[in-house]
Protein backbone atom coordinates (compact mmCIF):
# COMPACT_ATOMS: atom_id res chain seq x y z
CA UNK A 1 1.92 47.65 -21.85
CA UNK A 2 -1.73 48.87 -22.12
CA UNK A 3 -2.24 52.33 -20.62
CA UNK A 4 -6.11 53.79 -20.08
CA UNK A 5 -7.89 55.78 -17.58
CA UNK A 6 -4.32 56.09 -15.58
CA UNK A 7 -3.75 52.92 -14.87
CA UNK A 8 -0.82 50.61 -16.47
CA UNK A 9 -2.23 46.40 -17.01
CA UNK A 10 0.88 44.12 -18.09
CA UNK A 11 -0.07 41.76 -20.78
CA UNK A 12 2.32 38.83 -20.77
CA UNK A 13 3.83 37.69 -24.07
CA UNK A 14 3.23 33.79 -24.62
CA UNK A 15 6.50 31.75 -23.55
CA UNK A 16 7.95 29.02 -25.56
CA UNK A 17 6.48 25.79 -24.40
CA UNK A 18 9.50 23.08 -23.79
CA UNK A 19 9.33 20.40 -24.75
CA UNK A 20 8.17 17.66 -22.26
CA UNK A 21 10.92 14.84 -21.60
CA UNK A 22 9.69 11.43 -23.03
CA UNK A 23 11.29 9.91 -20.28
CA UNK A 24 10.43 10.90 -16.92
CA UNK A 25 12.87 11.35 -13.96
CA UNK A 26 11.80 9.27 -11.24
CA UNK A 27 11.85 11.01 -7.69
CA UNK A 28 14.41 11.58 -5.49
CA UNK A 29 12.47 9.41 -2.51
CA UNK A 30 12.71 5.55 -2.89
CA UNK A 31 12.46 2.63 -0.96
CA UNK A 32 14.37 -0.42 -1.02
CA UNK A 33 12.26 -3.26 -2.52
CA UNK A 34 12.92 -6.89 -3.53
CA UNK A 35 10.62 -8.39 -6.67
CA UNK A 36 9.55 -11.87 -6.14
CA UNK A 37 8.83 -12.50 -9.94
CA UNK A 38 6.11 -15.42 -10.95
CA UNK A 39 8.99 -17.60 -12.62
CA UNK A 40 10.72 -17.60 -8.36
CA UNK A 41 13.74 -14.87 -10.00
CA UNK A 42 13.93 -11.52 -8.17
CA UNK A 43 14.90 -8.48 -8.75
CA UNK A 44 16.54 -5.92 -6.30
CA UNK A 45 15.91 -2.15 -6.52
CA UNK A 46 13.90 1.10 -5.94
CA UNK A 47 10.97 2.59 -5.89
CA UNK A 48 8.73 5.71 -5.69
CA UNK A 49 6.69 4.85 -2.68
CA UNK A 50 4.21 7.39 -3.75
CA UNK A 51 3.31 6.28 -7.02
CA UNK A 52 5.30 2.77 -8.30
CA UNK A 53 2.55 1.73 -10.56
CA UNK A 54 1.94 3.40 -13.66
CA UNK A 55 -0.09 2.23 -16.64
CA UNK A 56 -0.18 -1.63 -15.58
CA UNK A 57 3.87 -1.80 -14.91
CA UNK A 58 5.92 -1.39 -12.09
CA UNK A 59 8.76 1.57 -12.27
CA UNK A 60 11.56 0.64 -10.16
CA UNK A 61 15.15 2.00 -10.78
CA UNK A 62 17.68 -1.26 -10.35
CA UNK A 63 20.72 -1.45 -8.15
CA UNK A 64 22.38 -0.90 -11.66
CA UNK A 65 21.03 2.39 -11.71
CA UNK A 66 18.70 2.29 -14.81
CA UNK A 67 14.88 2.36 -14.77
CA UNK A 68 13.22 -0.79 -15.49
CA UNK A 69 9.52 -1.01 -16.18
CA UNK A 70 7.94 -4.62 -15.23
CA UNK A 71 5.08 -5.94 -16.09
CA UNK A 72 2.58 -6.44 -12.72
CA UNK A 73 1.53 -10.03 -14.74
CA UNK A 74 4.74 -11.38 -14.09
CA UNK A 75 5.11 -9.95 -10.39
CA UNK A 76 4.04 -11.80 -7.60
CA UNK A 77 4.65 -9.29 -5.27
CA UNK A 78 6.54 -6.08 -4.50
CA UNK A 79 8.32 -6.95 -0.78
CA UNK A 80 9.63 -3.46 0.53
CA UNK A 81 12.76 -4.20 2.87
CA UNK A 82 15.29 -2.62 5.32
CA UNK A 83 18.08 -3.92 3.43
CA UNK A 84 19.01 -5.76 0.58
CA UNK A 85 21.30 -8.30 1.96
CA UNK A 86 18.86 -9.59 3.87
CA UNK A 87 16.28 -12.24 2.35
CA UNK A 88 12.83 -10.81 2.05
CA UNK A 89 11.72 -14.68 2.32
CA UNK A 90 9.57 -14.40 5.39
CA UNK A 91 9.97 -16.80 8.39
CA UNK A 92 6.41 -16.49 9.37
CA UNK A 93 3.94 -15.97 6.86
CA UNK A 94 0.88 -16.74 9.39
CA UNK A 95 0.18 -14.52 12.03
CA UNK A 96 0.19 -17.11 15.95
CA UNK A 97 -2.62 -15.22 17.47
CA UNK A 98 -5.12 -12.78 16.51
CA UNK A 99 -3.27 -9.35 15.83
CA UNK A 100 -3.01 -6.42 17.65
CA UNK A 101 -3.01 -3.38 15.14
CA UNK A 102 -5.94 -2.29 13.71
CA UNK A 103 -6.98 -3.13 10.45
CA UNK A 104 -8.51 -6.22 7.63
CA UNK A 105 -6.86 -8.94 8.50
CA UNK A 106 -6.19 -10.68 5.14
CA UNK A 107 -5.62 -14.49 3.60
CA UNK A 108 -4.06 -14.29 0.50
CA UNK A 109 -3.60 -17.08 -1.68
CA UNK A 110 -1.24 -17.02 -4.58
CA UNK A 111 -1.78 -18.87 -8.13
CA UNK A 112 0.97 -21.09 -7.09
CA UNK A 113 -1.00 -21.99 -3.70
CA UNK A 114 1.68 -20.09 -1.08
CA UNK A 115 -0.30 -18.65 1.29
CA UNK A 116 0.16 -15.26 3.39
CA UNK A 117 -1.00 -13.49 6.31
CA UNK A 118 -0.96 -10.14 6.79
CA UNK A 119 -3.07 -6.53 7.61
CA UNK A 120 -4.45 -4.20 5.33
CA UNK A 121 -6.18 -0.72 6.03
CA UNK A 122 -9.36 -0.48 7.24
CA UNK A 123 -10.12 2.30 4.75
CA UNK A 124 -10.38 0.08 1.17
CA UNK A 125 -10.58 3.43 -0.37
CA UNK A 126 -6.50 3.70 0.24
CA UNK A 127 -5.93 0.55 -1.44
CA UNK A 128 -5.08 0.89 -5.15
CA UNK A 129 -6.84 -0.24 -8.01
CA UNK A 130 -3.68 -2.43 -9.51
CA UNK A 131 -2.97 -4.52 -6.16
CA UNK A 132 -2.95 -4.62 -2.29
CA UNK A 133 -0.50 -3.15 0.11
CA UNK A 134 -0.12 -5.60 3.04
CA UNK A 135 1.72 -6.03 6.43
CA UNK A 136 3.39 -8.96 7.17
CA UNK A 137 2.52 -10.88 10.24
CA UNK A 138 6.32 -10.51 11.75
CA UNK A 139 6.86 -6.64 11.99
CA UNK A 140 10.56 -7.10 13.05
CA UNK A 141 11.82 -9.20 9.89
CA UNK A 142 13.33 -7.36 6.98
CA UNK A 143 9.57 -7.08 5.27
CA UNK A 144 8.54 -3.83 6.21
CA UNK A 145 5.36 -4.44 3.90
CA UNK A 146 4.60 -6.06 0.48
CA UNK A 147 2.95 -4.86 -2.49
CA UNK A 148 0.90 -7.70 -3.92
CA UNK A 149 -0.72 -7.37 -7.38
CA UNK A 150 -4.50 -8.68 -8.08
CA UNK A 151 -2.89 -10.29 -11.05
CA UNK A 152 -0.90 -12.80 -8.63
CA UNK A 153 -3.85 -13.77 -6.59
CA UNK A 154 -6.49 -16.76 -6.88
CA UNK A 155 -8.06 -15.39 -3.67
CA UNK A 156 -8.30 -12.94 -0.63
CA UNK A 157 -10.08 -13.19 2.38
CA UNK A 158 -10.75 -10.93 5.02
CA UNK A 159 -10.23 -13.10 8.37
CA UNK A 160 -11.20 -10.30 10.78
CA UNK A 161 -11.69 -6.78 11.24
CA UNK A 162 -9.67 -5.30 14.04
CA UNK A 163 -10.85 -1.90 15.26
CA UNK A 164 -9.49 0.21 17.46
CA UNK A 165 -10.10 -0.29 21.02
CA UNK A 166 -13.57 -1.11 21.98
CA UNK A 167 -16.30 0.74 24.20
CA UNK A 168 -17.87 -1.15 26.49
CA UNK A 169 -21.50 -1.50 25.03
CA UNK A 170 -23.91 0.15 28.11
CA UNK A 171 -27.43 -1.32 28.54
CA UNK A 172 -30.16 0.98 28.50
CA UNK A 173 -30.17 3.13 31.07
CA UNK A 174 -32.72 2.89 33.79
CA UNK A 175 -35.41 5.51 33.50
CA UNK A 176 -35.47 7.01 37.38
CA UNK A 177 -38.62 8.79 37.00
CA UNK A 178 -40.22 5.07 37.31
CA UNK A 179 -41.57 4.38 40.64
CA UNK A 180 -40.65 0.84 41.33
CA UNK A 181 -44.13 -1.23 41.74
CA UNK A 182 -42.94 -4.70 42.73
CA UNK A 183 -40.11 -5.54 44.61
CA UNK A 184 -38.29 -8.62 44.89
């Protein structure tokens, strides 16, 4: 301690730094997912939902219980499910009519020519730079949403934008200091 003028400042000693783990723990939150790899194989496990992706590979601890870090190059997508026993193969990959939530609804095309339907935010700021977070076009299934990486893609189009309800549009409104001049 430092004492002047009557008044006592505590000057904290540096601490010993530890040592950062090489290996970090992933969180305690995950979600059930099902990798569809390129080669048709897939893997079952979890993820972090907030941050999966790091540095180009996909972080997912396995049913197995050890963490497994994939390459996004050999995913073609990320399909997060309510359960594993279930097949995340989707009966309808095309939405029947023109969807009700709002959003970007998206055509995706995979490099092996599958294609699939789904939305995406309106907001492409919340999309990340390594892929595309999409809903699937049958919201009861087992695919709750899929993450699909750009690397898996030949194209994407945007089909529609669906916003949230719509105001009627009003004409102009009449100006009532105008004295009518003609009448018909």
């Amino acid at each position: 301690m430092h004492r002047g003028r009557g008044t006592e400042l505590f000057v904290p000693q540096p601490e010993a730094r530890q040592p950062k783990p090489e290996n970090r723990l992933m969180p305690s939150t995950h979600k059930k997912v099902i990798v569809r790899k390129m080669d048709r194989d897939s893997v079952s496990g979890y993820v972090s939902p907030a941050q999966f992706v790091n540095e180009g590979k996909l972080e997912l601890l396995n049913t197995a219980g050890n963490v497994v870090a994939m390459d996004l190059r050999e995913i073609k997508g990320v399909y997060f499910v309510r359960e594993f026993g279930d097949s995340e193969s989707l009966t309808r990959k095309t939405f029947t009519s023109r969807p009700r939530s709002e959003g970007l609804w998206v055509r995706l095309r995979f490099k092996d020519n599958e294609i699939l339907e789904g939305l995406m935010p309106s907001d492409l700021t919340q999309n990340m730079p390594e892929g595309y977070l999409v809903n699937p076009p049958d919201q009861r299934s087992n695919t709750q949403r899929i993450f699909v990486p750009r690397t898996a893609l030949e194209s994407l189009t945007v089909l529609a934008v669906i916003g949230a309800g719509r105001r009627p549009r009003r004409g102009p409104a009449e100006d009532q200091r105008q004295v009518p001049m003609f009448e018909e």
